[in-house]
PDB file of N, CA and C in Angstrom:
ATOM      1  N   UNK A   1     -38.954-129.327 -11.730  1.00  0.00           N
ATOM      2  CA  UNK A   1     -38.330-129.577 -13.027  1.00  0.00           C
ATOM      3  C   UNK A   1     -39.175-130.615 -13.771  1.00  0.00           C
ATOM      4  N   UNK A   2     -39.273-130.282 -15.245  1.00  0.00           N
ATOM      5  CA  UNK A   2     -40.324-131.313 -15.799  1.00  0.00           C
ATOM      6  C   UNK A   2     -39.438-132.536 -16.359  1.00  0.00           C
ATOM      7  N   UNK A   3     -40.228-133.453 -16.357  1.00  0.00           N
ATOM      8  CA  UNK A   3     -39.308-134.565 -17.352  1.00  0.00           C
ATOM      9  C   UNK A   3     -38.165-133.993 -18.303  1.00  0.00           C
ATOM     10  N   UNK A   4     -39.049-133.263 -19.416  1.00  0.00           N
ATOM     11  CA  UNK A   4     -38.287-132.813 -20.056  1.00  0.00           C
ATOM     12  C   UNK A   4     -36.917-131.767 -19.863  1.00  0.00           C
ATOM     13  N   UNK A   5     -37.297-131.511 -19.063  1.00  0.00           N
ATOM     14  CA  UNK A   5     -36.359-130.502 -18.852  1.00  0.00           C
ATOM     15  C   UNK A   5     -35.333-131.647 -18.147  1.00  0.00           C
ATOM     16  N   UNK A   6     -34.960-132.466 -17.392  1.00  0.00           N
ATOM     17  CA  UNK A   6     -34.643-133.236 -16.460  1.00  0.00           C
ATOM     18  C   UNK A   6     -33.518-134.186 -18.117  1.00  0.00           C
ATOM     19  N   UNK A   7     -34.549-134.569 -18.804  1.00  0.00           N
ATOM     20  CA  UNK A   7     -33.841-135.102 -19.791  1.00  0.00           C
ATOM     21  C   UNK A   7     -32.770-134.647 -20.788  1.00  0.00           C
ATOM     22  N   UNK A   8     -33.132-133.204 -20.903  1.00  0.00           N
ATOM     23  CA  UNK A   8     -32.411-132.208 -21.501  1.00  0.00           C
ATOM     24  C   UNK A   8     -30.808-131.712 -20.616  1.00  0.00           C
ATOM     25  N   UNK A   9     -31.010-131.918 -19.288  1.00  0.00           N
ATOM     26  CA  UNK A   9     -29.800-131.775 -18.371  1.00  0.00           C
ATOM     27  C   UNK A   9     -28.911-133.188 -18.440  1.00  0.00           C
ATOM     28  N   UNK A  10     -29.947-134.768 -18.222  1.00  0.00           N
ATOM     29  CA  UNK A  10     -28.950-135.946 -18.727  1.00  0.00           C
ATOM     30  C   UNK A  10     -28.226-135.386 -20.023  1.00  0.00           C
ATOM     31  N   UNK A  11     -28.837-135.134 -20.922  1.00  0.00           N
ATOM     32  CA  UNK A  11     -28.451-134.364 -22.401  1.00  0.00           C
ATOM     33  C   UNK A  11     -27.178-134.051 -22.482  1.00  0.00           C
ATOM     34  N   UNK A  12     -27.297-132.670 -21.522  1.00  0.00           N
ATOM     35  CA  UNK A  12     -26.320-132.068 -21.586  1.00  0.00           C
ATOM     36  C   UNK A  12     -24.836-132.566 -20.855  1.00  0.00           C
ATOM     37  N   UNK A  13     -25.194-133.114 -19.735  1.00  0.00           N
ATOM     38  CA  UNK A  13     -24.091-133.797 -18.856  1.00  0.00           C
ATOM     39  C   UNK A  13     -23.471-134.910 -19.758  1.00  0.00           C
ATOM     40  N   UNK A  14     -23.974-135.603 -20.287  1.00  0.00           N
ATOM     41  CA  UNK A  14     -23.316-136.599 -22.007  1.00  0.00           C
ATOM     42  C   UNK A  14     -22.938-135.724 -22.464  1.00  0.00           C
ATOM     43  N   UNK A  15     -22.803-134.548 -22.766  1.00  0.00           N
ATOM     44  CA  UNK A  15     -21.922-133.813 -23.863  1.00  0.00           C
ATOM     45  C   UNK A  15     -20.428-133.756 -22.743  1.00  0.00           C
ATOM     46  N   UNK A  16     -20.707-133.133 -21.906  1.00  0.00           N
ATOM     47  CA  UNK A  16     -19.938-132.069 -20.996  1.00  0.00           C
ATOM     48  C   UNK A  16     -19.246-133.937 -20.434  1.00  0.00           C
ATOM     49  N   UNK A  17     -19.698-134.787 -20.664  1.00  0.00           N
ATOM     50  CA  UNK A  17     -18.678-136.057 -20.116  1.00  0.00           C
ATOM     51  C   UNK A  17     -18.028-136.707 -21.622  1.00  0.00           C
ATOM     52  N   UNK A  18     -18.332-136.102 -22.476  1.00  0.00           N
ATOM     53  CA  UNK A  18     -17.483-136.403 -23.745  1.00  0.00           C
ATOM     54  C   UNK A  18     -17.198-135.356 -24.035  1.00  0.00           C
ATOM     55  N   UNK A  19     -16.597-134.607 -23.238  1.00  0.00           N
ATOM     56  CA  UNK A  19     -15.928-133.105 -24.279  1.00  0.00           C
ATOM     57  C   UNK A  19     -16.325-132.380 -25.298  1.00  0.00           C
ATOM     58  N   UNK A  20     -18.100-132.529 -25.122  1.00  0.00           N
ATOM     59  CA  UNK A  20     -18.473-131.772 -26.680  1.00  0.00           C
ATOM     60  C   UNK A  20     -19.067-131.207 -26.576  1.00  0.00           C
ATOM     61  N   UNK A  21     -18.969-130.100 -25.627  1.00  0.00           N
ATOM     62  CA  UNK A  21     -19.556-128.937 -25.118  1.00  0.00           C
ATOM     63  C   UNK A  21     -18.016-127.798 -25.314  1.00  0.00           C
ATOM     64  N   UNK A  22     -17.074-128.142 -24.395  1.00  0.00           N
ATOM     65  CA  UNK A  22     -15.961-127.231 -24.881  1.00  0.00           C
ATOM     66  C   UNK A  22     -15.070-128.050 -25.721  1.00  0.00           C
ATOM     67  N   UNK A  23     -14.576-129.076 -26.177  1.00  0.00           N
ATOM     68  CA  UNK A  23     -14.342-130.002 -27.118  1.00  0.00           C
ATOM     69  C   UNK A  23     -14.710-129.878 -28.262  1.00  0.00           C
ATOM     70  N   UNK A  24     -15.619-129.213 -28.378  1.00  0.00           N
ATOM     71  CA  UNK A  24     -16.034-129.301 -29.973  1.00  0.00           C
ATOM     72  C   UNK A  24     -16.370-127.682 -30.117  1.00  0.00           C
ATOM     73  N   UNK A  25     -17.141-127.619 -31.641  1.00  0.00           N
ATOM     74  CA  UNK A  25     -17.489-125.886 -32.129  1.00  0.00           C
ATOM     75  C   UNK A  25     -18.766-126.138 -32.570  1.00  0.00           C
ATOM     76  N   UNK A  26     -19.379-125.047 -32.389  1.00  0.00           N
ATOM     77  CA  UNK A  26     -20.839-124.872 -33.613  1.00  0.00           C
ATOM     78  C   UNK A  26     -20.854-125.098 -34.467  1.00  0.00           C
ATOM     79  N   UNK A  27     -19.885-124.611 -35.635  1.00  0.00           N
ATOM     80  CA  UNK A  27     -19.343-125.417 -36.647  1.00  0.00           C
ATOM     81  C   UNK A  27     -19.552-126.633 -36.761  1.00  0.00           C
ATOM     82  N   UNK A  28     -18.972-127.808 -35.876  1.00  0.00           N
ATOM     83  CA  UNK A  28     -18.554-128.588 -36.142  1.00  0.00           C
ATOM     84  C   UNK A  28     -20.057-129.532 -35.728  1.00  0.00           C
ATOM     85  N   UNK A  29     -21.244-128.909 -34.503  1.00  0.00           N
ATOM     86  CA  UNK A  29     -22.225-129.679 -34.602  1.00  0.00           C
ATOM     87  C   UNK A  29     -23.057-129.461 -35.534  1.00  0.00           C
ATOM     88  N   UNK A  30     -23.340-128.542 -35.531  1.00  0.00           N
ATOM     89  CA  UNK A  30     -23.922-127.957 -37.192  1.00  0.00           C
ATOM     90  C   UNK A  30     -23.234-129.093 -38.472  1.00  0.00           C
ATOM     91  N   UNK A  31     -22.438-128.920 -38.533  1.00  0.00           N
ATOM     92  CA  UNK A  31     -22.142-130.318 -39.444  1.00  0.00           C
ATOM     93  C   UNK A  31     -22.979-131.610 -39.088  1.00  0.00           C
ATOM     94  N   UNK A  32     -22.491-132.198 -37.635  1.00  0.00           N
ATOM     95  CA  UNK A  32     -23.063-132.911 -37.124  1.00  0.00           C
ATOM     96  C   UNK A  32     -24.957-133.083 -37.312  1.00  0.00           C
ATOM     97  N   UNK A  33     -25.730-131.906 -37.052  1.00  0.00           N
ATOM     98  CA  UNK A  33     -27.049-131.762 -37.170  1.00  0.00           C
ATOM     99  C   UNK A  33     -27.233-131.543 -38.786  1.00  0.00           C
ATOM    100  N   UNK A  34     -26.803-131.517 -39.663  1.00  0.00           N
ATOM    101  CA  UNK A  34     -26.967-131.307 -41.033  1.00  0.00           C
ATOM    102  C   UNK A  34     -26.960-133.141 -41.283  1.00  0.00           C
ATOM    103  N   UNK A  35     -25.978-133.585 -40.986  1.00  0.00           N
ATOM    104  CA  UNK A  35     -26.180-135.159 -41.253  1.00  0.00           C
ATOM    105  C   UNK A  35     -27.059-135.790 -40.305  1.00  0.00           C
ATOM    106  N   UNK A  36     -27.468-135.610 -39.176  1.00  0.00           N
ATOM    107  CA  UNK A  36     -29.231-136.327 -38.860  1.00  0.00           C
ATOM    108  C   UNK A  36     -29.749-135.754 -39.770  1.00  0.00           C
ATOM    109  N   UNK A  37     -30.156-134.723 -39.839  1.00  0.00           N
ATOM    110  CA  UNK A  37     -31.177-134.178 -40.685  1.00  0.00           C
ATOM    111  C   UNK A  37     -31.447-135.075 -42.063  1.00  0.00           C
ATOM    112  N   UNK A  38     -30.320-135.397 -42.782  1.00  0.00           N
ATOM    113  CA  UNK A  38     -30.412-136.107 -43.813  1.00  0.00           C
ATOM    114  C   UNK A  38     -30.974-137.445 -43.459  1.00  0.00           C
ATOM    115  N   UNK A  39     -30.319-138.013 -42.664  1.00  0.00           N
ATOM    116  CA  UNK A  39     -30.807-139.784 -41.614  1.00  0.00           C
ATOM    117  C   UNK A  39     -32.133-139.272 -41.780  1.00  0.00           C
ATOM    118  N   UNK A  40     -33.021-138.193 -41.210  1.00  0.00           N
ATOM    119  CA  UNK A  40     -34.295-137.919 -40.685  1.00  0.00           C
ATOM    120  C   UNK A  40     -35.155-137.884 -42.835  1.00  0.00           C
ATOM    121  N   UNK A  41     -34.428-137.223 -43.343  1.00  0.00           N
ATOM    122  CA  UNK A  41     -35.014-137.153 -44.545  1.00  0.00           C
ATOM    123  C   UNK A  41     -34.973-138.312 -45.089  1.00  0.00           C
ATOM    124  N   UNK A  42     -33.895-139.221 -45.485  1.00  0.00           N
ATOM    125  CA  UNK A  42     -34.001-140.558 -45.727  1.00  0.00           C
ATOM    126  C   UNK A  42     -35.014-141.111 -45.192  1.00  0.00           C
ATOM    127  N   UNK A  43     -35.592-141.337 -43.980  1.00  0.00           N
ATOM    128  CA  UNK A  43     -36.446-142.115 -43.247  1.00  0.00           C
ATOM    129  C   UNK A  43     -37.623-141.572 -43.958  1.00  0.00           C
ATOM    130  N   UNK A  44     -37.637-140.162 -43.836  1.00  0.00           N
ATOM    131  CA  UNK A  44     -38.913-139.891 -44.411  1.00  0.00           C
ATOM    132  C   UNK A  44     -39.548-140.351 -45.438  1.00  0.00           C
ATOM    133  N   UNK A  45     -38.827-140.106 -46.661  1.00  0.00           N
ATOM    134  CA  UNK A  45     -38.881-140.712 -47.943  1.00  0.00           C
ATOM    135  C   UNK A  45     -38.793-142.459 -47.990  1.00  0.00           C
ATOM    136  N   UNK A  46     -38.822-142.694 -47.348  1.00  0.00           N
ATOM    137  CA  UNK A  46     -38.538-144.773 -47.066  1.00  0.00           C
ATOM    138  C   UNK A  46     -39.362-144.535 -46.120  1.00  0.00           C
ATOM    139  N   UNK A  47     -40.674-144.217 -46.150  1.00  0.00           N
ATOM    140  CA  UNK A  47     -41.702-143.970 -44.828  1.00  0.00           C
ATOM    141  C   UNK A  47     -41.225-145.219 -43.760  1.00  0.00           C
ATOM    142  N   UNK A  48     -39.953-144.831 -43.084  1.00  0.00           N
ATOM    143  CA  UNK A  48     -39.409-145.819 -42.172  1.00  0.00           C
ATOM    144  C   UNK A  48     -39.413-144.657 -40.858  1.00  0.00           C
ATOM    145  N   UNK A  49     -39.753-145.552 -39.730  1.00  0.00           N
ATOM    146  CA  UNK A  49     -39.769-144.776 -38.208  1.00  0.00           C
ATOM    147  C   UNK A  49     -38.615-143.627 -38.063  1.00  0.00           C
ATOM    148  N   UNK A  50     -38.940-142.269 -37.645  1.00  0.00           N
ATOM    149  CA  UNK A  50     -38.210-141.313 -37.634  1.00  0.00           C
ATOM    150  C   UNK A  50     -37.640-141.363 -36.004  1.00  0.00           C
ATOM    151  N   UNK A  51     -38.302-142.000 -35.772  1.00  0.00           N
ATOM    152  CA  UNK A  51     -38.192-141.173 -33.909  1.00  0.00           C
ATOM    153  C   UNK A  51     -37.000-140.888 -33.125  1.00  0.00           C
ATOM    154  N   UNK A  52     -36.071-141.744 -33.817  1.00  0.00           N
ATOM    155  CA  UNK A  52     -34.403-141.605 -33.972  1.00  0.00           C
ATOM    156  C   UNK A  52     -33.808-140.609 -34.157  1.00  0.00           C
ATOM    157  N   UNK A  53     -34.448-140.650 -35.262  1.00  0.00           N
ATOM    158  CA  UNK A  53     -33.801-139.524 -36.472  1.00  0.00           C
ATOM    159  C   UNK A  53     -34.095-137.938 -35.713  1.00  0.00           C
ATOM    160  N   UNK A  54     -35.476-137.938 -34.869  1.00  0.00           N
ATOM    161  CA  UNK A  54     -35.531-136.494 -34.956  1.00  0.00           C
ATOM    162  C   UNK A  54     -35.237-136.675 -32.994  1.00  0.00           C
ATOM    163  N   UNK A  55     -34.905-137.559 -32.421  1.00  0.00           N
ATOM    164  CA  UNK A  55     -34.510-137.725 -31.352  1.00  0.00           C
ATOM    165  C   UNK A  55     -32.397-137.383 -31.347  1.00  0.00           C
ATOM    166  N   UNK A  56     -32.130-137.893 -32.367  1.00  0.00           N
ATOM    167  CA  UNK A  56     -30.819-137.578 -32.720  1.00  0.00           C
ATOM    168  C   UNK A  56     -30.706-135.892 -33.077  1.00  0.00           C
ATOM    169  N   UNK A  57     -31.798-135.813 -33.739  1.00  0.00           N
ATOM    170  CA  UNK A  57     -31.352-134.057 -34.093  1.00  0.00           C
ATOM    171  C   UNK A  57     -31.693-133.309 -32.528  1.00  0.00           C
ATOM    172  N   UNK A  58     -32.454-133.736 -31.958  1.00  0.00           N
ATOM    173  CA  UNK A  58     -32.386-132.758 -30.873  1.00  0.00           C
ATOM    174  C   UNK A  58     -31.181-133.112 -29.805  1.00  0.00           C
ATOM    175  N   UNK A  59     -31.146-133.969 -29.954  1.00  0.00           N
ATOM    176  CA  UNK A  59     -29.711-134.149 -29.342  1.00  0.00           C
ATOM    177  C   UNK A  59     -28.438-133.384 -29.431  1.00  0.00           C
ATOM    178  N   UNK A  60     -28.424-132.863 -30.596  1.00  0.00           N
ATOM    179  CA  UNK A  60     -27.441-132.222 -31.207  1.00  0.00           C
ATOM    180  C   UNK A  60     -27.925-130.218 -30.982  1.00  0.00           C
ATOM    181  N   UNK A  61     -28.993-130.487 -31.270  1.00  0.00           N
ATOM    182  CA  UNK A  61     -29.566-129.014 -31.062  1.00  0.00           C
ATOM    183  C   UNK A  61     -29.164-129.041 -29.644  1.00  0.00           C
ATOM    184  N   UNK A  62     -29.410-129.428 -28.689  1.00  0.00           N
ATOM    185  CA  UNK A  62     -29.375-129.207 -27.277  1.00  0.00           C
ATOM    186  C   UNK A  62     -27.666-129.138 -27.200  1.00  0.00           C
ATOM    187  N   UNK A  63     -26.738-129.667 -27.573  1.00  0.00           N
ATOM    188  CA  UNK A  63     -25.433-129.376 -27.819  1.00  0.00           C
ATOM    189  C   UNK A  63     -25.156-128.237 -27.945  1.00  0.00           C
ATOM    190  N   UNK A  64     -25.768-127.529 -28.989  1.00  0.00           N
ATOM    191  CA  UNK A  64     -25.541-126.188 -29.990  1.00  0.00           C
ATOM    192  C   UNK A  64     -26.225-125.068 -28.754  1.00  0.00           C
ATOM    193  N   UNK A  65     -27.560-125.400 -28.297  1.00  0.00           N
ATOM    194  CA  UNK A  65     -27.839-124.607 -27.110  1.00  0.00           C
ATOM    195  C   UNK A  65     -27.032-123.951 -26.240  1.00  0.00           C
ATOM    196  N   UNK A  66     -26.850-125.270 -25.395  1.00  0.00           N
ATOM    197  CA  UNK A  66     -25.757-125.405 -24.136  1.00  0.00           C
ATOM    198  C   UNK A  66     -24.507-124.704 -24.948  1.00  0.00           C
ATOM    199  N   UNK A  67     -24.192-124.514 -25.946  1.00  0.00           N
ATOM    200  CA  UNK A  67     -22.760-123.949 -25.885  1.00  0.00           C
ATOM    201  C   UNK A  67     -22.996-122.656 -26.576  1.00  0.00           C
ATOM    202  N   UNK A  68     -24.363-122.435 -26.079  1.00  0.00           N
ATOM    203  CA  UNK A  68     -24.693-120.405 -26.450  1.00  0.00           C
ATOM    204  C   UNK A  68     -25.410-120.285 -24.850  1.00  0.00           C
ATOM    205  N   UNK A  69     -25.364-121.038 -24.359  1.00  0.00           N
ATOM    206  CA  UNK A  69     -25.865-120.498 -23.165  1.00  0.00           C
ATOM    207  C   UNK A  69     -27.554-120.352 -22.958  1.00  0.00           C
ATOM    208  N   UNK A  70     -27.877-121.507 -23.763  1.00  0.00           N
ATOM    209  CA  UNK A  70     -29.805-121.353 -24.092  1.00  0.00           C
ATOM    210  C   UNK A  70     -30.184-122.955 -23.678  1.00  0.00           C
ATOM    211  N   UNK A  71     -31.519-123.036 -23.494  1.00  0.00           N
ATOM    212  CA  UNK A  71     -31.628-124.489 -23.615  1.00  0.00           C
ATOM    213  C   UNK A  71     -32.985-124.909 -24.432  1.00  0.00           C
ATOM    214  N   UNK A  72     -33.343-125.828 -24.253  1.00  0.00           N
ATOM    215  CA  UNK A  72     -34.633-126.145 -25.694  1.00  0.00           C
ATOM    216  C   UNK A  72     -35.536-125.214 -25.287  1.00  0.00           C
ATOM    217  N   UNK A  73     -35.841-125.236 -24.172  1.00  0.00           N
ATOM    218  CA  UNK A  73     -37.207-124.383 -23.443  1.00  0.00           C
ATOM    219  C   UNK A  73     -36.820-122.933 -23.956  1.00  0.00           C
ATOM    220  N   UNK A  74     -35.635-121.970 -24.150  1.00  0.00           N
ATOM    221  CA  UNK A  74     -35.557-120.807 -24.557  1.00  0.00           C
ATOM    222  C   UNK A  74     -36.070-120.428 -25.880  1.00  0.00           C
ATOM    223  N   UNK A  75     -35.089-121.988 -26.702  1.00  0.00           N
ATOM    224  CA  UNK A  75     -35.236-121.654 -28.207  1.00  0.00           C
ATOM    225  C   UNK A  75     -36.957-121.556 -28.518  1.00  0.00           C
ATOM    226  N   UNK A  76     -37.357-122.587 -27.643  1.00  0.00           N
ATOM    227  CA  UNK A  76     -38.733-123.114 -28.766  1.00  0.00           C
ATOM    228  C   UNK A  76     -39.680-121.918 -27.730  1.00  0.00           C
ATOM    229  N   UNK A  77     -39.194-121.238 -26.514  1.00  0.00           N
ATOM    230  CA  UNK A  77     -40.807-120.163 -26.260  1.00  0.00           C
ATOM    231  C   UNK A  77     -40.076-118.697 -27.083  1.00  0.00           C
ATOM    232  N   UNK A  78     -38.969-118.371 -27.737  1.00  0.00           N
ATOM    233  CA  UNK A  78     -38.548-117.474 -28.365  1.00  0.00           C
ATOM    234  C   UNK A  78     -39.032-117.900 -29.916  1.00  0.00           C
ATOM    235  N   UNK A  79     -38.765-118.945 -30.477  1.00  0.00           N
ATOM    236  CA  UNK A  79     -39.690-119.498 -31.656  1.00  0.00           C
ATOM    237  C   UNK A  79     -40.876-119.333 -31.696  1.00  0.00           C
ATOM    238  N   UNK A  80     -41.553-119.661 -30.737  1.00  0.00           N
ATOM    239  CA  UNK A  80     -43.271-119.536 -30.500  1.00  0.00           C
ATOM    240  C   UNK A  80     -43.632-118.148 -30.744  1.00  0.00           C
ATOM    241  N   UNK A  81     -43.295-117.212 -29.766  1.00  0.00           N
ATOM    242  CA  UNK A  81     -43.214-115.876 -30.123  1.00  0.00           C
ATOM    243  C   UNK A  81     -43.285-115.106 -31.115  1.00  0.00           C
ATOM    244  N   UNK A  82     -42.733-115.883 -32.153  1.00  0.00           N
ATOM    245  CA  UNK A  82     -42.243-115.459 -33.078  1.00  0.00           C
ATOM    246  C   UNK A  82     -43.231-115.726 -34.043  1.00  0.00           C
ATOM    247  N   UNK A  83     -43.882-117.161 -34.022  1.00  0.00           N
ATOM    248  CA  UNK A  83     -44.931-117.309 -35.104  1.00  0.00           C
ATOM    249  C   UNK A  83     -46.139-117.518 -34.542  1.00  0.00           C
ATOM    250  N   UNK A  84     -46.680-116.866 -33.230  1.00  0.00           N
ATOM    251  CA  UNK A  84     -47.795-117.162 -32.515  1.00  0.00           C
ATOM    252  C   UNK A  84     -48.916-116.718 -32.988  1.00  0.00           C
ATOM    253  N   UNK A  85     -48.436-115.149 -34.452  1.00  0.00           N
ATOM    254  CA  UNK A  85     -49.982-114.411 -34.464  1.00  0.00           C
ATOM    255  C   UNK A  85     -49.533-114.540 -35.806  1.00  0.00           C
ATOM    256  N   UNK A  86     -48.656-115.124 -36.614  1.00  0.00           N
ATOM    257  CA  UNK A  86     -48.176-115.158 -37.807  1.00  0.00           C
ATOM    258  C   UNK A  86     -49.312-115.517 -39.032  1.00  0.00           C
ATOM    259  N   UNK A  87     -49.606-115.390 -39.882  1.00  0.00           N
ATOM    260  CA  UNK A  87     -50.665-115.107 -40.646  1.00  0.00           C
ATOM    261  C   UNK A  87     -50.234-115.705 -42.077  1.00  0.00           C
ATOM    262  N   UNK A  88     -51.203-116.682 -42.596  1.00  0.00           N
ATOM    263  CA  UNK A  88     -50.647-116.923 -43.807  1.00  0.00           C
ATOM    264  C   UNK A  88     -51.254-117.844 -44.739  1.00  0.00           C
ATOM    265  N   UNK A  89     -51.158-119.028 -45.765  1.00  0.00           N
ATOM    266  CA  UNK A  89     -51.523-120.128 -46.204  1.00  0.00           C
ATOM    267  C   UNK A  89     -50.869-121.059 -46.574  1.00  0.00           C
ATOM    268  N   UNK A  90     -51.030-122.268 -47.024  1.00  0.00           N
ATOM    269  CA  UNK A  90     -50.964-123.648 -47.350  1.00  0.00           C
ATOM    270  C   UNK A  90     -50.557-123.202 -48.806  1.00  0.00           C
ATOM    271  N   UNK A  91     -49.605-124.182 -48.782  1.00  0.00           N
ATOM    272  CA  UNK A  91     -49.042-124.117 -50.278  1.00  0.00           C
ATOM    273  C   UNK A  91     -48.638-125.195 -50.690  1.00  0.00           C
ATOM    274  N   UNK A  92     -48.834-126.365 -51.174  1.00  0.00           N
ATOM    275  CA  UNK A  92     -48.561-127.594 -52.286  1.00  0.00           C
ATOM    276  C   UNK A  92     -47.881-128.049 -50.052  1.00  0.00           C
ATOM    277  N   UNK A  93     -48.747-128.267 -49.448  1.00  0.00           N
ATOM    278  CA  UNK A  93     -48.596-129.009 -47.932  1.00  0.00           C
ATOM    279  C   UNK A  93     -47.769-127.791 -47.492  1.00  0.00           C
ATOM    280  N   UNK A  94     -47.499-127.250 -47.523  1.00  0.00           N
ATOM    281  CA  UNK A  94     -46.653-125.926 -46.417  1.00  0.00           C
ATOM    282  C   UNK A  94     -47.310-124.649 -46.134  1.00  0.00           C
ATOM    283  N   UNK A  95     -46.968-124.160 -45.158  1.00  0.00           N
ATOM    284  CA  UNK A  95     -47.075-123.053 -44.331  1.00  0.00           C
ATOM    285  C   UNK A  95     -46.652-121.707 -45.017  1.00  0.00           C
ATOM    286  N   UNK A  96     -47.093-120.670 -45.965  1.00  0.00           N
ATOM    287  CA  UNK A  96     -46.283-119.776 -46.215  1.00  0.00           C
ATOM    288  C   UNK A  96     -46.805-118.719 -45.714  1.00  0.00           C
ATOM    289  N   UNK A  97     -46.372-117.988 -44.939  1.00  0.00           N
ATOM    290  CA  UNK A  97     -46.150-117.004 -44.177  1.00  0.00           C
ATOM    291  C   UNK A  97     -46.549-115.839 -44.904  1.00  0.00           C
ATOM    292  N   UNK A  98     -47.968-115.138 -44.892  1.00  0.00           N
ATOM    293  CA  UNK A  98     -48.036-113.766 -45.567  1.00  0.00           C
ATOM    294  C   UNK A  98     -46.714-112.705 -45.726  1.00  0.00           C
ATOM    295  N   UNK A  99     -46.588-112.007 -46.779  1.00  0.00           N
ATOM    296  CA  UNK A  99     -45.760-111.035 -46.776  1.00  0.00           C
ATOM    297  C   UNK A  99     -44.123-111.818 -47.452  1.00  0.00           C
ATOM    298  N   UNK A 100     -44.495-112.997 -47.792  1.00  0.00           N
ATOM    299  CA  UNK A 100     -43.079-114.236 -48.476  1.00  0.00           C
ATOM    300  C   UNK A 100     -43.359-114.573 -49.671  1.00  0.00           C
ATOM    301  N   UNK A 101     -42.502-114.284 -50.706  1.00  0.00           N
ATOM    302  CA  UNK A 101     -43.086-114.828 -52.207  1.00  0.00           C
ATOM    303  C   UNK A 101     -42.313-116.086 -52.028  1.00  0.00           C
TER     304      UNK A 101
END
């Protein structure tokens, strides 16, 4: 088991010892991950340390995982997959994906 993965199970056992694995809804972390997200954008814009901010959102993602039955390692090699041969250009700093107006 890698660190990460090891950290992702502390993760999850904090949810499942505060009831917010069956205690709570998708819904309701999704709310939850919509407001880091903002914490994480604030920081951005106030070029102030994120590491919180995007340490808090995965926190919450790994919540949302665990209560579909996935864990980070699924989402992000099913993500990868997905944009591994993906084809495209730079646009005013972003990524746009051939075949996207």
């Amino acid at each position: 088991m890698s660190n990460l993965e090891a950290l992702e199970t502390r993760v999850v056992l904090w949810h499942r010892n505060r009831n917010l694995i069956e205690g709570s809804t998708d819904v309701a972390q999704h709310t939850k991950l919509v407001e880091e997200v903002k914490e994480l954008e604030t920081n951005i814009l106030l070029s102030q340390p994120v590491i919180d901010d995007i340490g808090d959102c995965l926190v919450v993602l790994i919540n949302i995982a665990e209560r579909n039955g996935l864990s980070l390692f699924d989402c992000l090699s099913y993500a990868y997959e997905e944009i591994k041969d993906r084809k495209g250009k730079m646009v005013d700093g972003m990524f746009v994906k051939e075949g996207k107006k």
